[in-house]
PDBML (XML) file of the C-alpha atoms, coordinates in Angstrom:
<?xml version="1.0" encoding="UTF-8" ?>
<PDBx:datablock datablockName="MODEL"
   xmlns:PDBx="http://pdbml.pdb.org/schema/pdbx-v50.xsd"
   xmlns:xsi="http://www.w3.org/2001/XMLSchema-instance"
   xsi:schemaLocation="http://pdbml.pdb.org/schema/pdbx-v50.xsd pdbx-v50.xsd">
   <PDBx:atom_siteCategory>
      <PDBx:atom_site id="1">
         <PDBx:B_iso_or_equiv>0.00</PDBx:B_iso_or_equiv>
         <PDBx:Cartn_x>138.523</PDBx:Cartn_x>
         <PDBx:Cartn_y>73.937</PDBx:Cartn_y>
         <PDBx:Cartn_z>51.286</PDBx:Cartn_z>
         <PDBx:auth_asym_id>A</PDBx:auth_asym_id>
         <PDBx:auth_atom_id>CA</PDBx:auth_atom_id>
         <PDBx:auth_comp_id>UNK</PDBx:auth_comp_id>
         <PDBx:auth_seq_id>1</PDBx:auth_seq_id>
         <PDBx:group_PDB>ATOM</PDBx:group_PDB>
         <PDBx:label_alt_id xsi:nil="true" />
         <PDBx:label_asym_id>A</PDBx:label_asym_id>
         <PDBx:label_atom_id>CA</PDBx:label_atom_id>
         <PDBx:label_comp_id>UNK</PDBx:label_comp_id>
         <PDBx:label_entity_id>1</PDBx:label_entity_id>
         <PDBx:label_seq_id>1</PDBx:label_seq_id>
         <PDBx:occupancy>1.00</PDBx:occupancy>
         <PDBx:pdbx_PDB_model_num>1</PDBx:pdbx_PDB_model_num>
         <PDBx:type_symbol>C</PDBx:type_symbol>
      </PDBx:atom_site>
      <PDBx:atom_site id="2">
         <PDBx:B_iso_or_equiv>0.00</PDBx:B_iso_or_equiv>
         <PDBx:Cartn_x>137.907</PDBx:Cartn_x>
         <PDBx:Cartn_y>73.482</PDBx:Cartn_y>
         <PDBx:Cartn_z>54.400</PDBx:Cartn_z>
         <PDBx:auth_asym_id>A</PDBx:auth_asym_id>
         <PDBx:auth_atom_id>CA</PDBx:auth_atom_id>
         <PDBx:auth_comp_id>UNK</PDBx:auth_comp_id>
         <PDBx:auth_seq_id>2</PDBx:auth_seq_id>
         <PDBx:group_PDB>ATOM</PDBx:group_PDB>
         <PDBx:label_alt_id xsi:nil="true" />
         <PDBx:label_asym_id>A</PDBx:label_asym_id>
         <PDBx:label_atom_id>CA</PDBx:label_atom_id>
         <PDBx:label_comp_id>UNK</PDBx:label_comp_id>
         <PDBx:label_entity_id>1</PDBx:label_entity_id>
         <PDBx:label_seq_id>2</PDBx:label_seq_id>
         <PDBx:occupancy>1.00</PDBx:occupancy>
         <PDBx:pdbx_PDB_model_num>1</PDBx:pdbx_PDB_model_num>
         <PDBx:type_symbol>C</PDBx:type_symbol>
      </PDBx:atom_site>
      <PDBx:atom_site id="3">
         <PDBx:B_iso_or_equiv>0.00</PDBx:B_iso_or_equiv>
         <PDBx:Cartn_x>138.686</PDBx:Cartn_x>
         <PDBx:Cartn_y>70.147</PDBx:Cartn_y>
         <PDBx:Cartn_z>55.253</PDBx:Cartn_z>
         <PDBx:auth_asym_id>A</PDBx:auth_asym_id>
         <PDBx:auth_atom_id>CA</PDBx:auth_atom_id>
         <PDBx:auth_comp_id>UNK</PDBx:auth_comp_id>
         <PDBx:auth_seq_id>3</PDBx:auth_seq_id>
         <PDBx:group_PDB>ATOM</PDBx:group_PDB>
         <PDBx:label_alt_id xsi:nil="true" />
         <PDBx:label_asym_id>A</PDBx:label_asym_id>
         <PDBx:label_atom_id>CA</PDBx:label_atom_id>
         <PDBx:label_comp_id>UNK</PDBx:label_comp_id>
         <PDBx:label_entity_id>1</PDBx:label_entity_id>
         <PDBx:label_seq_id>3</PDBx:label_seq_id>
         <PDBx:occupancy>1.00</PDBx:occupancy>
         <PDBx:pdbx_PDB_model_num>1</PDBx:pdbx_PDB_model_num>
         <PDBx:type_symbol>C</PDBx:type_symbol>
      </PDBx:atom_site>
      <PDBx:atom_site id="4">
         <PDBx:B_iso_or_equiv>0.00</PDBx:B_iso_or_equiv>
         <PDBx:Cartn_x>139.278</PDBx:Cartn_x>
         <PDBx:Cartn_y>68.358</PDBx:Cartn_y>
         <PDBx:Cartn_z>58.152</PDBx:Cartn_z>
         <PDBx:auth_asym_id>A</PDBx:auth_asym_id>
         <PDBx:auth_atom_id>CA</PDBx:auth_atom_id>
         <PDBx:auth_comp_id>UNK</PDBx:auth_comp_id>
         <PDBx:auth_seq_id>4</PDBx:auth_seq_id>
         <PDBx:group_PDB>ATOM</PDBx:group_PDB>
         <PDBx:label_alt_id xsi:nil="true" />
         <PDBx:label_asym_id>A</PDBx:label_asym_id>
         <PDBx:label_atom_id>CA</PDBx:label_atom_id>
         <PDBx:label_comp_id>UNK</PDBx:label_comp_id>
         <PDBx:label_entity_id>1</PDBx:label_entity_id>
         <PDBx:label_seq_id>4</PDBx:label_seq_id>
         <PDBx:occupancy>1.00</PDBx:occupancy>
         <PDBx:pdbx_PDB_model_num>1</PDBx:pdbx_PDB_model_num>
         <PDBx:type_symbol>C</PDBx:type_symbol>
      </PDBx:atom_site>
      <PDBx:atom_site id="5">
         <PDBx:B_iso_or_equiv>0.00</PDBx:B_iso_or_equiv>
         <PDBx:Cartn_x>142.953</PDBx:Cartn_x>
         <PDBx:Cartn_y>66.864</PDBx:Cartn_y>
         <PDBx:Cartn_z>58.516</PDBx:Cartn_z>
         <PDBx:auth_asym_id>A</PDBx:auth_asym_id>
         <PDBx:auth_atom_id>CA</PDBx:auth_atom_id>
         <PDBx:auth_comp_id>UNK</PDBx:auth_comp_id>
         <PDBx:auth_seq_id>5</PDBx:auth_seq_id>
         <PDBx:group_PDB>ATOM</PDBx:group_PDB>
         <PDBx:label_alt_id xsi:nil="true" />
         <PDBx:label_asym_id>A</PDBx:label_asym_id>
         <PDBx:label_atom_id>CA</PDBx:label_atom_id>
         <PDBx:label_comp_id>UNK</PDBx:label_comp_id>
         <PDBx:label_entity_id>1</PDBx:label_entity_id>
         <PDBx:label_seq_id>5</PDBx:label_seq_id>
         <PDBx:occupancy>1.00</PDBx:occupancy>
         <PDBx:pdbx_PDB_model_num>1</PDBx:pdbx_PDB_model_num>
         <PDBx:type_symbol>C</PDBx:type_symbol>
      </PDBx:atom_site>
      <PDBx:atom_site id="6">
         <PDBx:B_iso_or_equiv>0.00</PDBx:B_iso_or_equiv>
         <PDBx:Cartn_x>144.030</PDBx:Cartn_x>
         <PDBx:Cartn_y>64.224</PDBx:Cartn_y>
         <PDBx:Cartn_z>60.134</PDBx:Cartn_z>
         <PDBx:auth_asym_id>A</PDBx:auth_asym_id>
         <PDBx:auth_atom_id>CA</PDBx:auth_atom_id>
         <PDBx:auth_comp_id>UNK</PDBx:auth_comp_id>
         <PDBx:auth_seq_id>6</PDBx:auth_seq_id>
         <PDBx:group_PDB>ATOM</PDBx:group_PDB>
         <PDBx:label_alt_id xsi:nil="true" />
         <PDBx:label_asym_id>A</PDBx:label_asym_id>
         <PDBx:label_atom_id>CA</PDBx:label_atom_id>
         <PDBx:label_comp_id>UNK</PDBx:label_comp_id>
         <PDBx:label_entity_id>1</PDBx:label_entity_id>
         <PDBx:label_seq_id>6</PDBx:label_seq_id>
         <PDBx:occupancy>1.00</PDBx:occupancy>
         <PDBx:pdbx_PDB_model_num>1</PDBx:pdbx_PDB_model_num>
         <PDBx:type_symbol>C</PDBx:type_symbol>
      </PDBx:atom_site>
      <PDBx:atom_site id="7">
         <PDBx:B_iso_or_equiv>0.00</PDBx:B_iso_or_equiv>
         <PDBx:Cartn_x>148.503</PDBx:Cartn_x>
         <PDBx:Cartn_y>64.226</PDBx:Cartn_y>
         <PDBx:Cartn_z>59.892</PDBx:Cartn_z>
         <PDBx:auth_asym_id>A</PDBx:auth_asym_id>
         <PDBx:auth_atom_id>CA</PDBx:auth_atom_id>
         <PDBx:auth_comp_id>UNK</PDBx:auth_comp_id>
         <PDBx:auth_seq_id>7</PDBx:auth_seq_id>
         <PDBx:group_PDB>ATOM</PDBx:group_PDB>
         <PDBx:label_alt_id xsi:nil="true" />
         <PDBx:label_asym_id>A</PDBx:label_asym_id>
         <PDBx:label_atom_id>CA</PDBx:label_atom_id>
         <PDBx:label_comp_id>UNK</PDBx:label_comp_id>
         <PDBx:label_entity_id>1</PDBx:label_entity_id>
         <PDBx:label_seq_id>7</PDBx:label_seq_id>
         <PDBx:occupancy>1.00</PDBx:occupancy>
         <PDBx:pdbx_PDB_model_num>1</PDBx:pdbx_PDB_model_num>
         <PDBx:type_symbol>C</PDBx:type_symbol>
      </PDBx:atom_site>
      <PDBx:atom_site id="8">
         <PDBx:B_iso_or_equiv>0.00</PDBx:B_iso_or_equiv>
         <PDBx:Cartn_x>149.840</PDBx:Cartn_x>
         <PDBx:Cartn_y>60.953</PDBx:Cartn_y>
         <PDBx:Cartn_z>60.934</PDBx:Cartn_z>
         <PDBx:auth_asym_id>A</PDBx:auth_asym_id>
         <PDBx:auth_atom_id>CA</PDBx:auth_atom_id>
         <PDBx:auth_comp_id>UNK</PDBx:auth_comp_id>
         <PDBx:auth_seq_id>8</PDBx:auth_seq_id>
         <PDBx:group_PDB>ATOM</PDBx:group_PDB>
         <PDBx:label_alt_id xsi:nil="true" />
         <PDBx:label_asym_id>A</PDBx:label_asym_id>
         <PDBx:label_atom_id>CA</PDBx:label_atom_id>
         <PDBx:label_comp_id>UNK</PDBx:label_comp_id>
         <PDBx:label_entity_id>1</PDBx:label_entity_id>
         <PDBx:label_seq_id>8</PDBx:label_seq_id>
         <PDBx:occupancy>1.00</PDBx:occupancy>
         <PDBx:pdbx_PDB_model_num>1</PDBx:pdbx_PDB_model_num>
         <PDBx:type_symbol>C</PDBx:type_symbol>
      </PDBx:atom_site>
      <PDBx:atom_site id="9">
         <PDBx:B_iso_or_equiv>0.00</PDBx:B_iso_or_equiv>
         <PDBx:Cartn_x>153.348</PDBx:Cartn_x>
         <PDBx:Cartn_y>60.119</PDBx:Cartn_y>
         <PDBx:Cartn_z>60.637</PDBx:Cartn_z>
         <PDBx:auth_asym_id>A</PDBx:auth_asym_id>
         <PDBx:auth_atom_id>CA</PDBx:auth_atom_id>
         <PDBx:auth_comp_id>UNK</PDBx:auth_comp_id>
         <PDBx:auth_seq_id>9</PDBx:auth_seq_id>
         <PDBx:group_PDB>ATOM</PDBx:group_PDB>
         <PDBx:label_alt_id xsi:nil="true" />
         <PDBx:label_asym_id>A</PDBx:label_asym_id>
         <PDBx:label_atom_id>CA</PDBx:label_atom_id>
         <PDBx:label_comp_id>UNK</PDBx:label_comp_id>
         <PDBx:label_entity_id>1</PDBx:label_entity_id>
         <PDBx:label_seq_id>9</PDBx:label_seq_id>
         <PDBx:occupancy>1.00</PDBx:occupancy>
         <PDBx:pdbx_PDB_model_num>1</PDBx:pdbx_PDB_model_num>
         <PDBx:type_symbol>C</PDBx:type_symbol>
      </PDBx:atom_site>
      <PDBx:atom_site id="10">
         <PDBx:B_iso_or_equiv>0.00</PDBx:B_iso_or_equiv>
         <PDBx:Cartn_x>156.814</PDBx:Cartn_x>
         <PDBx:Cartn_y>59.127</PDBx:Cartn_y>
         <PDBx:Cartn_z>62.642</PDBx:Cartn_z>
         <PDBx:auth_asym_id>A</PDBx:auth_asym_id>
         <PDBx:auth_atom_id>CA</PDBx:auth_atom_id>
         <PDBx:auth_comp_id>UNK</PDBx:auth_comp_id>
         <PDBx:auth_seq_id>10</PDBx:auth_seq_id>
         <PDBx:group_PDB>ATOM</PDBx:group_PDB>
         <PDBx:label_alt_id xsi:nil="true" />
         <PDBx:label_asym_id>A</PDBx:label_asym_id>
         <PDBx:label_atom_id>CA</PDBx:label_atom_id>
         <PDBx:label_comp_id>UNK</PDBx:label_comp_id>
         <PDBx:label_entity_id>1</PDBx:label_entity_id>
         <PDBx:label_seq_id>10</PDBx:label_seq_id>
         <PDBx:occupancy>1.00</PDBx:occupancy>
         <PDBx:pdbx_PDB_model_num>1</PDBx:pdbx_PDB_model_num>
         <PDBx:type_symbol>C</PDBx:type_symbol>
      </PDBx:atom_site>
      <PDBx:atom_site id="11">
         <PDBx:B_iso_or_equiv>0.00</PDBx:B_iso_or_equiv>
         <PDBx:Cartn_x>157.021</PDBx:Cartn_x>
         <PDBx:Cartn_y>62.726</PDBx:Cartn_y>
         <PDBx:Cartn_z>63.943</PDBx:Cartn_z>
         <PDBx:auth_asym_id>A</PDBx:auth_asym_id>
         <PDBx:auth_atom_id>CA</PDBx:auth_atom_id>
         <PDBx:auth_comp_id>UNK</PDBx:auth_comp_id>
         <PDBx:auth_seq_id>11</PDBx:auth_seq_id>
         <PDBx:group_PDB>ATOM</PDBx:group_PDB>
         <PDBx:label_alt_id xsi:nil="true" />
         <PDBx:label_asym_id>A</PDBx:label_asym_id>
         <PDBx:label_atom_id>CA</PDBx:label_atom_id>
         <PDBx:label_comp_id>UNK</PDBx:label_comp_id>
         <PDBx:label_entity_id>1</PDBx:label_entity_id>
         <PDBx:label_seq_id>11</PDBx:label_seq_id>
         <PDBx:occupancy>1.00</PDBx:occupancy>
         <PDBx:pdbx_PDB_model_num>1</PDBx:pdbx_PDB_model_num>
         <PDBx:type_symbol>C</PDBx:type_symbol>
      </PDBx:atom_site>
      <PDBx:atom_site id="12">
         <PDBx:B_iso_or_equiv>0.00</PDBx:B_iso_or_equiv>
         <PDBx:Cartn_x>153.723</PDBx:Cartn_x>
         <PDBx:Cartn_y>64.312</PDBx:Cartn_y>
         <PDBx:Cartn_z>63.881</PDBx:Cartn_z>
         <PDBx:auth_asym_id>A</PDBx:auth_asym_id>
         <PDBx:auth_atom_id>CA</PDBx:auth_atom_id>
         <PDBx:auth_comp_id>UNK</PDBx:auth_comp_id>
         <PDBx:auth_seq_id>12</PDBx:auth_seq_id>
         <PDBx:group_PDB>ATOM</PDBx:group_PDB>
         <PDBx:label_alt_id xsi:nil="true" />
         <PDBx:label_asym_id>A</PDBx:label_asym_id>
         <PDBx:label_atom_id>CA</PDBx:label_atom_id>
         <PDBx:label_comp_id>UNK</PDBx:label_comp_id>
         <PDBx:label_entity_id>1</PDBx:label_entity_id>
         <PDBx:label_seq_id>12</PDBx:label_seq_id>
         <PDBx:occupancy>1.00</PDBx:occupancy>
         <PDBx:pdbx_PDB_model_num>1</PDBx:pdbx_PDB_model_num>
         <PDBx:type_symbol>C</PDBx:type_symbol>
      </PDBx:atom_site>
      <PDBx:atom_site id="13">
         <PDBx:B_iso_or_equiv>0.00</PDBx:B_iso_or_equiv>
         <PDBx:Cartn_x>149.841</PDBx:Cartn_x>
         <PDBx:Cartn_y>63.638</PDBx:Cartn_y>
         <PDBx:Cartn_z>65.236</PDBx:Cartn_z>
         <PDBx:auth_asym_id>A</PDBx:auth_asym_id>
         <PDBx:auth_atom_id>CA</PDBx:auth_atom_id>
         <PDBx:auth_comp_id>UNK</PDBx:auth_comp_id>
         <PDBx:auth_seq_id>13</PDBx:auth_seq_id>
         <PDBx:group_PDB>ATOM</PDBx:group_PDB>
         <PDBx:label_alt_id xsi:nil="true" />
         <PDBx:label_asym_id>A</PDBx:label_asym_id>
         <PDBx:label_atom_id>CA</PDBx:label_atom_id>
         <PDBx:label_comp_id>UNK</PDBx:label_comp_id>
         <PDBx:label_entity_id>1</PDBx:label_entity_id>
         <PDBx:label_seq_id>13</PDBx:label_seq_id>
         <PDBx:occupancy>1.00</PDBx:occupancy>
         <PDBx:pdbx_PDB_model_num>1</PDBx:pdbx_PDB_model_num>
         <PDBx:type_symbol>C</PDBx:type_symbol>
      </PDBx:atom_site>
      <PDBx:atom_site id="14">
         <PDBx:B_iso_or_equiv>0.00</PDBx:B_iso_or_equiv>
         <PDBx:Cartn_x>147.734</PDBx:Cartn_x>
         <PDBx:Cartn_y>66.353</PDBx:Cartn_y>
         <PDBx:Cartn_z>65.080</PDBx:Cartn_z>
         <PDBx:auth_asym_id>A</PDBx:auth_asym_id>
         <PDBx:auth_atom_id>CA</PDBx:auth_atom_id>
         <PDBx:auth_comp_id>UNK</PDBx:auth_comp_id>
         <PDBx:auth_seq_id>14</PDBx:auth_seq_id>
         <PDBx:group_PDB>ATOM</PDBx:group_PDB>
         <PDBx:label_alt_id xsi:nil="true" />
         <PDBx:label_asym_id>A</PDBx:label_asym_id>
         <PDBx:label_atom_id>CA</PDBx:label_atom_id>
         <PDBx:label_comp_id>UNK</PDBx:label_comp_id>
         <PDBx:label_entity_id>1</PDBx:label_entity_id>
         <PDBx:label_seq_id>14</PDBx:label_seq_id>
         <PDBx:occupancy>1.00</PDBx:occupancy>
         <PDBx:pdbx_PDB_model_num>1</PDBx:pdbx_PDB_model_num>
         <PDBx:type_symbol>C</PDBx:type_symbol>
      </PDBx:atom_site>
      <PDBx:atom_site id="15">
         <PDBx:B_iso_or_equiv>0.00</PDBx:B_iso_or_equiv>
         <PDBx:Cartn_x>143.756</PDBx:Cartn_x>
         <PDBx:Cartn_y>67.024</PDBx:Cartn_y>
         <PDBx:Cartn_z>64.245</PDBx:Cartn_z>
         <PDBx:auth_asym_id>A</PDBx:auth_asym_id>
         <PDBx:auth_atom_id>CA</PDBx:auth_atom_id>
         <PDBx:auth_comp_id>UNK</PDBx:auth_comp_id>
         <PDBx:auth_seq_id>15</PDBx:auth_seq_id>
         <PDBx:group_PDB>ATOM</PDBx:group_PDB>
         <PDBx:label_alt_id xsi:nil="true" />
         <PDBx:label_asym_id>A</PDBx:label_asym_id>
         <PDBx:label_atom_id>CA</PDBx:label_atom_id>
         <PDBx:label_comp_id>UNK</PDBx:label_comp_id>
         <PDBx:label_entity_id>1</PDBx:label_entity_id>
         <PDBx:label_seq_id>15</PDBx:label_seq_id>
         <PDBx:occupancy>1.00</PDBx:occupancy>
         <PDBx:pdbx_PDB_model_num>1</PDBx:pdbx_PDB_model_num>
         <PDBx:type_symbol>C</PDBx:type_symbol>
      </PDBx:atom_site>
      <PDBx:atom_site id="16">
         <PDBx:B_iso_or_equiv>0.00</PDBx:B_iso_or_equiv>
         <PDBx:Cartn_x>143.995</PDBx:Cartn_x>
         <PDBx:Cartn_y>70.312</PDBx:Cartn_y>
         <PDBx:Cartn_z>61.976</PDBx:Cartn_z>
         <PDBx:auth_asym_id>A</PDBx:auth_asym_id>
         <PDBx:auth_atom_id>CA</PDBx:auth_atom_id>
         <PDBx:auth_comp_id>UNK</PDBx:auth_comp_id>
         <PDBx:auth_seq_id>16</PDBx:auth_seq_id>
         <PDBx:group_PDB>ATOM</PDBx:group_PDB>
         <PDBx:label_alt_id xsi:nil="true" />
         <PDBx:label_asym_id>A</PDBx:label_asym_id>
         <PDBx:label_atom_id>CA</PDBx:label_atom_id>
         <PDBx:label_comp_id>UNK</PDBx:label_comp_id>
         <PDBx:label_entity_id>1</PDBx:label_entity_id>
         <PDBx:label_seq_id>16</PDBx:label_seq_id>
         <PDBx:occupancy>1.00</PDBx:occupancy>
         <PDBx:pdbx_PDB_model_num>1</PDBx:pdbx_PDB_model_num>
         <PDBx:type_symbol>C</PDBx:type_symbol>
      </PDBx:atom_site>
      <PDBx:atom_site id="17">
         <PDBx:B_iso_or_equiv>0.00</PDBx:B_iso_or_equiv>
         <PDBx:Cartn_x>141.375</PDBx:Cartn_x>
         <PDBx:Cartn_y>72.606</PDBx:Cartn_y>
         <PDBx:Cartn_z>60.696</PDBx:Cartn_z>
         <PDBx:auth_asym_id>A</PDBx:auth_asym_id>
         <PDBx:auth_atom_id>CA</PDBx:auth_atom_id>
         <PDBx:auth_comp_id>UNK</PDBx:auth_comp_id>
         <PDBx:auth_seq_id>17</PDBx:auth_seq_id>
         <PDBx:group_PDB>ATOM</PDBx:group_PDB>
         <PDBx:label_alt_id xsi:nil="true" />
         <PDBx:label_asym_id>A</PDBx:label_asym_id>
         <PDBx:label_atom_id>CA</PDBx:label_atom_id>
         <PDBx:label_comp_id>UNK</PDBx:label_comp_id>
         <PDBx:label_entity_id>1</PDBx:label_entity_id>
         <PDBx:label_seq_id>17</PDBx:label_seq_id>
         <PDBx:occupancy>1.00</PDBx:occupancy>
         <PDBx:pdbx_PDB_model_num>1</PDBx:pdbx_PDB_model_num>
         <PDBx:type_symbol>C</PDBx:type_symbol>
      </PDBx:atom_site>
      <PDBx:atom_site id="18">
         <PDBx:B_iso_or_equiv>0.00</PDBx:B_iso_or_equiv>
         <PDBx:Cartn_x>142.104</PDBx:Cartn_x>
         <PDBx:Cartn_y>73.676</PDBx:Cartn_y>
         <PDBx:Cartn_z>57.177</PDBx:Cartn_z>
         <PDBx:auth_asym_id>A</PDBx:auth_asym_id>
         <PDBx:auth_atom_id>CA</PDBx:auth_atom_id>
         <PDBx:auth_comp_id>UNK</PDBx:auth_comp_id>
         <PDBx:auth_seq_id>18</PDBx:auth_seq_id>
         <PDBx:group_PDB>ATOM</PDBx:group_PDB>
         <PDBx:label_alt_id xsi:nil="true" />
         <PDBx:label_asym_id>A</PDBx:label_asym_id>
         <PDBx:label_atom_id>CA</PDBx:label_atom_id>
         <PDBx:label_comp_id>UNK</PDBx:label_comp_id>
         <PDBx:label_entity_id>1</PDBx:label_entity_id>
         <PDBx:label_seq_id>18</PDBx:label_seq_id>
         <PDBx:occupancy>1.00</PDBx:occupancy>
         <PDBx:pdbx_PDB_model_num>1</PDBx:pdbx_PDB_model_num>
         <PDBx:type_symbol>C</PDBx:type_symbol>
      </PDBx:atom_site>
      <PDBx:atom_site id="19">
         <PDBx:B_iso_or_equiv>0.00</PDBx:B_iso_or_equiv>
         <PDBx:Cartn_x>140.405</PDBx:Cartn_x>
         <PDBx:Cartn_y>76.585</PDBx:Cartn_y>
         <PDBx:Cartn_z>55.716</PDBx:Cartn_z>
         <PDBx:auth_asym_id>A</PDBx:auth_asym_id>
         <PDBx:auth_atom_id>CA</PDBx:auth_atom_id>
         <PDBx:auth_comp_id>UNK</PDBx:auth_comp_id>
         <PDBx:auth_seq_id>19</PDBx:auth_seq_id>
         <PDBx:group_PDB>ATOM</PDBx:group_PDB>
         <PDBx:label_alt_id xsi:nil="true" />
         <PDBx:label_asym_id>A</PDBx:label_asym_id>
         <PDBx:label_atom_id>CA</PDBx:label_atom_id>
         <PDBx:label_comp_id>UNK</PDBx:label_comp_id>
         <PDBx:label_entity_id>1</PDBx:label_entity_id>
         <PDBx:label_seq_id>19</PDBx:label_seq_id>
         <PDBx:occupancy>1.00</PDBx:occupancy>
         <PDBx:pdbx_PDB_model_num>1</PDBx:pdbx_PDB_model_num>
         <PDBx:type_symbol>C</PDBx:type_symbol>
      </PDBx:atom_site>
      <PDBx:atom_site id="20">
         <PDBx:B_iso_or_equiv>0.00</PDBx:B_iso_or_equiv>
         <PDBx:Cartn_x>142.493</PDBx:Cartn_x>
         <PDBx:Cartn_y>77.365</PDBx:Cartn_y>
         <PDBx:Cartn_z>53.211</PDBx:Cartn_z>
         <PDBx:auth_asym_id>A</PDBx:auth_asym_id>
         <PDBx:auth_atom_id>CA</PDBx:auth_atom_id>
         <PDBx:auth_comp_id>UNK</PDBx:auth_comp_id>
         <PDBx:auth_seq_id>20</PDBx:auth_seq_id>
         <PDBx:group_PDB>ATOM</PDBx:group_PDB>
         <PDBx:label_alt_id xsi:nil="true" />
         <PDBx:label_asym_id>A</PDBx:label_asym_id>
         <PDBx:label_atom_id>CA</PDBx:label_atom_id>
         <PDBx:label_comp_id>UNK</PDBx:label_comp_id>
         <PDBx:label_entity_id>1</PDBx:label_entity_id>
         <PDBx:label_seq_id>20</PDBx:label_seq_id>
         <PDBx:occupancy>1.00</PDBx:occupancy>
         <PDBx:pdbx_PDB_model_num>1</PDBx:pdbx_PDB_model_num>
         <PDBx:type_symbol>C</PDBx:type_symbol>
      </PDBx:atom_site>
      <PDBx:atom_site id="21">
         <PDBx:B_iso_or_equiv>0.00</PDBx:B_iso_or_equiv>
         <PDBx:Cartn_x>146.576</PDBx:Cartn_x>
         <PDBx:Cartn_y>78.171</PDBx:Cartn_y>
         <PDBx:Cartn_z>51.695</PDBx:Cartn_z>
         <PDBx:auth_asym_id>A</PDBx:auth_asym_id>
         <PDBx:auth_atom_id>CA</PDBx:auth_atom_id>
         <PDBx:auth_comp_id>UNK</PDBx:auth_comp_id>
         <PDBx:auth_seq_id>21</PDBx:auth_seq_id>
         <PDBx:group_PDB>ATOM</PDBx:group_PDB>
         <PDBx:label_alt_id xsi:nil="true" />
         <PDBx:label_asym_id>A</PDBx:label_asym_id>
         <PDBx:label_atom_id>CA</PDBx:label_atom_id>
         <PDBx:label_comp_id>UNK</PDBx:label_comp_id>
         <PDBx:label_entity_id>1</PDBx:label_entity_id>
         <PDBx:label_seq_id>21</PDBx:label_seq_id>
         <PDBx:occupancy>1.00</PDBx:occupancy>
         <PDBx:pdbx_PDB_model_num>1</PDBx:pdbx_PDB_model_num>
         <PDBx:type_symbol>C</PDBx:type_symbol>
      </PDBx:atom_site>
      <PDBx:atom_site id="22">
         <PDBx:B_iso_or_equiv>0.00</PDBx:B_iso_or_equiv>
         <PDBx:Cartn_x>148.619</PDBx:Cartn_x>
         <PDBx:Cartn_y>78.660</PDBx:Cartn_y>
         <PDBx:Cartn_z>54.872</PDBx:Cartn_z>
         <PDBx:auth_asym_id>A</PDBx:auth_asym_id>
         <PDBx:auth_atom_id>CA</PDBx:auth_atom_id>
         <PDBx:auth_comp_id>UNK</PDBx:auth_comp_id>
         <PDBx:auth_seq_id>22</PDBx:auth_seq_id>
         <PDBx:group_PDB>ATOM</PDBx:group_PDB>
         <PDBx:label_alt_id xsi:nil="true" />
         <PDBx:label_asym_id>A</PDBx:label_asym_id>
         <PDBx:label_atom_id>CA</PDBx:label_atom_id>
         <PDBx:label_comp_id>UNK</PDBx:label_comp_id>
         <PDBx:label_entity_id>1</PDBx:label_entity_id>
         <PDBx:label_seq_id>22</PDBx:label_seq_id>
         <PDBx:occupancy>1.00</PDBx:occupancy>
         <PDBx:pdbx_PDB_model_num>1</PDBx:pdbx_PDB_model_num>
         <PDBx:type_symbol>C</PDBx:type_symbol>
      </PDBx:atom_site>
      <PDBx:atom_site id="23">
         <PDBx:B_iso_or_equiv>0.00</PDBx:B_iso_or_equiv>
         <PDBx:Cartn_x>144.870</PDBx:Cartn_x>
         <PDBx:Cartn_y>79.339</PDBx:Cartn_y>
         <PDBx:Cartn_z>56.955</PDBx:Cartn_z>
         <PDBx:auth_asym_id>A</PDBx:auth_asym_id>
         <PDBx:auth_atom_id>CA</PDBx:auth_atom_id>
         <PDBx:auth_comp_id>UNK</PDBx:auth_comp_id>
         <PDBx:auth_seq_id>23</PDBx:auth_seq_id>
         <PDBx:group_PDB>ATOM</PDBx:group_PDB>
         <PDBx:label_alt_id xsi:nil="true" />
         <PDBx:label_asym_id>A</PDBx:label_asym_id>
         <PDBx:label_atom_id>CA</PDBx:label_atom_id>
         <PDBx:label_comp_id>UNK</PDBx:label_comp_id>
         <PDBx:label_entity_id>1</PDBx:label_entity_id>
         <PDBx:label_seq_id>23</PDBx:label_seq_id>
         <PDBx:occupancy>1.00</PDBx:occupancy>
         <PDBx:pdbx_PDB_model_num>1</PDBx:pdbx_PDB_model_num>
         <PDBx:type_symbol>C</PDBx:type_symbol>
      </PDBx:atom_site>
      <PDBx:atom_site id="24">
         <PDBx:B_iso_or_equiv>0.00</PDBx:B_iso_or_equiv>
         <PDBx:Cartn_x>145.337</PDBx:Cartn_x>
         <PDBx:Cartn_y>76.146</PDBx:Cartn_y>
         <PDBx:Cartn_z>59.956</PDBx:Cartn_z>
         <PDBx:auth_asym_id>A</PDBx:auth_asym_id>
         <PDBx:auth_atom_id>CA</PDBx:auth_atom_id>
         <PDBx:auth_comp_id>UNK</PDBx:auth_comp_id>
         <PDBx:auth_seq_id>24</PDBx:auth_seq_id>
         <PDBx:group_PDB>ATOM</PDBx:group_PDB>
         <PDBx:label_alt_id xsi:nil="true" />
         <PDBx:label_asym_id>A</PDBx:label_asym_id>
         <PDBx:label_atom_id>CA</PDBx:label_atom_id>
         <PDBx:label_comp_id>UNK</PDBx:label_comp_id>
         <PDBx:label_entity_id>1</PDBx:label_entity_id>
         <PDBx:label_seq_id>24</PDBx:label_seq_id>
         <PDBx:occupancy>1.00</PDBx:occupancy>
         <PDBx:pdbx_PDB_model_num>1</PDBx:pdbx_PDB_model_num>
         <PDBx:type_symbol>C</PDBx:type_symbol>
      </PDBx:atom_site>
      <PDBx:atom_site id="25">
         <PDBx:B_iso_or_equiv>0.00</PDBx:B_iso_or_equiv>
         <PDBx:Cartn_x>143.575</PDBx:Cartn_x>
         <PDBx:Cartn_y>75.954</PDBx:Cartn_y>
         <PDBx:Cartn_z>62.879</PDBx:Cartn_z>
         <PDBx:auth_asym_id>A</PDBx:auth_asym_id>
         <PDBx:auth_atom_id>CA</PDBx:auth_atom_id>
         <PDBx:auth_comp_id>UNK</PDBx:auth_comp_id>
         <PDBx:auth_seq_id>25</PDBx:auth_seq_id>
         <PDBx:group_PDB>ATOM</PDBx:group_PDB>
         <PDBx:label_alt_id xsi:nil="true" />
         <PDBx:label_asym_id>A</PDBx:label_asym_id>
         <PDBx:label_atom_id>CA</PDBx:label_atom_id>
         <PDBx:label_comp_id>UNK</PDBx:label_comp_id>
         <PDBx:label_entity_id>1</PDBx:label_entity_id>
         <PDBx:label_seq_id>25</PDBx:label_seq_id>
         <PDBx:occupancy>1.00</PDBx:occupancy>
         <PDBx:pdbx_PDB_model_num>1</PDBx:pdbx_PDB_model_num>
         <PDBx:type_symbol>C</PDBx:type_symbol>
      </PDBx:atom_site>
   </PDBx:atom_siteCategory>
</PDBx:datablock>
């Protein structure tokens, strides 16, 4: 952590910030 997170599937697209366990931006 962090990392930048790029989610990609049949339901979802989103750019996420991840800082840390349960911490998304």
């Amino acid at each position: 952590f962090p990392f930048l997170l790029l989610l990609v599937s049949g339901g979802h697209c989103q750019i996420m910030w991840v800082r840390n366990i349960g911490n998304y931006q």
